[in-house]
Protein backbone atom coordinates (compact mmCIF):
# COMPACT_ATOMS: atom_id res chain seq x y z
CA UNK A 1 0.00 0.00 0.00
CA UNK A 2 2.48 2.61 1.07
CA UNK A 3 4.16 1.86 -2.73
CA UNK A 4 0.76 2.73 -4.19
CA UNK A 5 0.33 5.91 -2.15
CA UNK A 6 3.93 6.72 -2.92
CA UNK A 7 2.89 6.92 -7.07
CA UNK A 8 -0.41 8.81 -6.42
CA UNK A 9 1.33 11.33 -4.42
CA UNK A 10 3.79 12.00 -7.30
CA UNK A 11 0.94 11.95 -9.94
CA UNK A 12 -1.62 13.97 -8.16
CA UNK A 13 0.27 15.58 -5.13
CA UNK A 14 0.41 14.58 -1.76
CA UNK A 15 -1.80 17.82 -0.20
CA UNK A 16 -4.56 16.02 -2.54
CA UNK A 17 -4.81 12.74 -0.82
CA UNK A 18 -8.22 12.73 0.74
CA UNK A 19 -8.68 9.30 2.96
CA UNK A 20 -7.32 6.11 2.94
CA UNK A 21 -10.35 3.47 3.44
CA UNK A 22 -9.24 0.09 5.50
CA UNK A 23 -11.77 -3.03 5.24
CA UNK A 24 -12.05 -6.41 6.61
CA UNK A 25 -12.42 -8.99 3.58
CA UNK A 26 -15.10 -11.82 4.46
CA UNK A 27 -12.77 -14.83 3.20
CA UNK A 28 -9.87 -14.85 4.23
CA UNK A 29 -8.40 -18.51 4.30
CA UNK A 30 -7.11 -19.98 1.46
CA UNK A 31 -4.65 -23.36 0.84
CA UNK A 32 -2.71 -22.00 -2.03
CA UNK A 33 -1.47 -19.13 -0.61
CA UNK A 34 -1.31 -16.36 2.47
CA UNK A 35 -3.80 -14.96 3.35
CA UNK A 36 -5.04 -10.83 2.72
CA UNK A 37 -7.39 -10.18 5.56
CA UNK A 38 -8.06 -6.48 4.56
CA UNK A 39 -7.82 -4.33 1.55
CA UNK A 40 -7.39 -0.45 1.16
CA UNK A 41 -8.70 2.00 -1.26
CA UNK A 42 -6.56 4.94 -1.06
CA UNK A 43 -8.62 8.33 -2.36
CA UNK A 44 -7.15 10.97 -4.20
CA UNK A 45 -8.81 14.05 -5.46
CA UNK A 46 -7.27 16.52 -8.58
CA UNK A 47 -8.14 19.18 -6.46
CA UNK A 48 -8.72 18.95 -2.50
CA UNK A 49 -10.96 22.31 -2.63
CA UNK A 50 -13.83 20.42 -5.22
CA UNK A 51 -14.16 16.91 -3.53
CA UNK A 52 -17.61 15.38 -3.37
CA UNK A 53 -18.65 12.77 -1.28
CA UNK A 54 -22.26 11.26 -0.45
CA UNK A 55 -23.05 9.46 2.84
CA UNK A 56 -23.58 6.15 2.07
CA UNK A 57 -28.02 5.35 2.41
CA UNK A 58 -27.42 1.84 4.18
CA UNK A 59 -24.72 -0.12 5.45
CA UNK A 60 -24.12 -3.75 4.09
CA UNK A 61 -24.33 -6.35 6.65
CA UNK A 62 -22.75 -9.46 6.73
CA UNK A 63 -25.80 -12.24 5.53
CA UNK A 64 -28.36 -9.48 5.15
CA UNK A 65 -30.30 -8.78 1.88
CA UNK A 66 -27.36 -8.05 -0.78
CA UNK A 67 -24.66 -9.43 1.12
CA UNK A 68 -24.32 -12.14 -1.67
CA UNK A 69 -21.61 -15.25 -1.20
């Protein structure tokens, strides 16, 4: 991760990273090789003054309605 947050500071400037999201995967385990319990999505914004987020409507709980295998 920090390699990948390295390169998107040099392409869109550090002062425009906006968050770095951190989440638990659901399968973890596998025989074939180590295992990744998490994943990131590092945000970025071309410019830190125009960002838009929206609030997500409903959370997504494990074995609820859209919580798929």
């Amino acid at each position: 991760m920090h390699l990948v947050r390295a390169l998107m500071g040099e392409v869109f400037s550090a002062s425009n990273h906006f968050a770095t999201v951190v989440f638990e995967k659901t399968t973890r385990f596998t025989d074939q090789r180590m295992s990744c319990v998490y994943d990131c999505l590092v945000w970025y914004a071309r410019n830190i003054e125009h960002i838009k987020y929206r609030q997500l409507y409903q959370p997504k709980g494990i074995g609820l309605e859209g919580a798929g295998v």
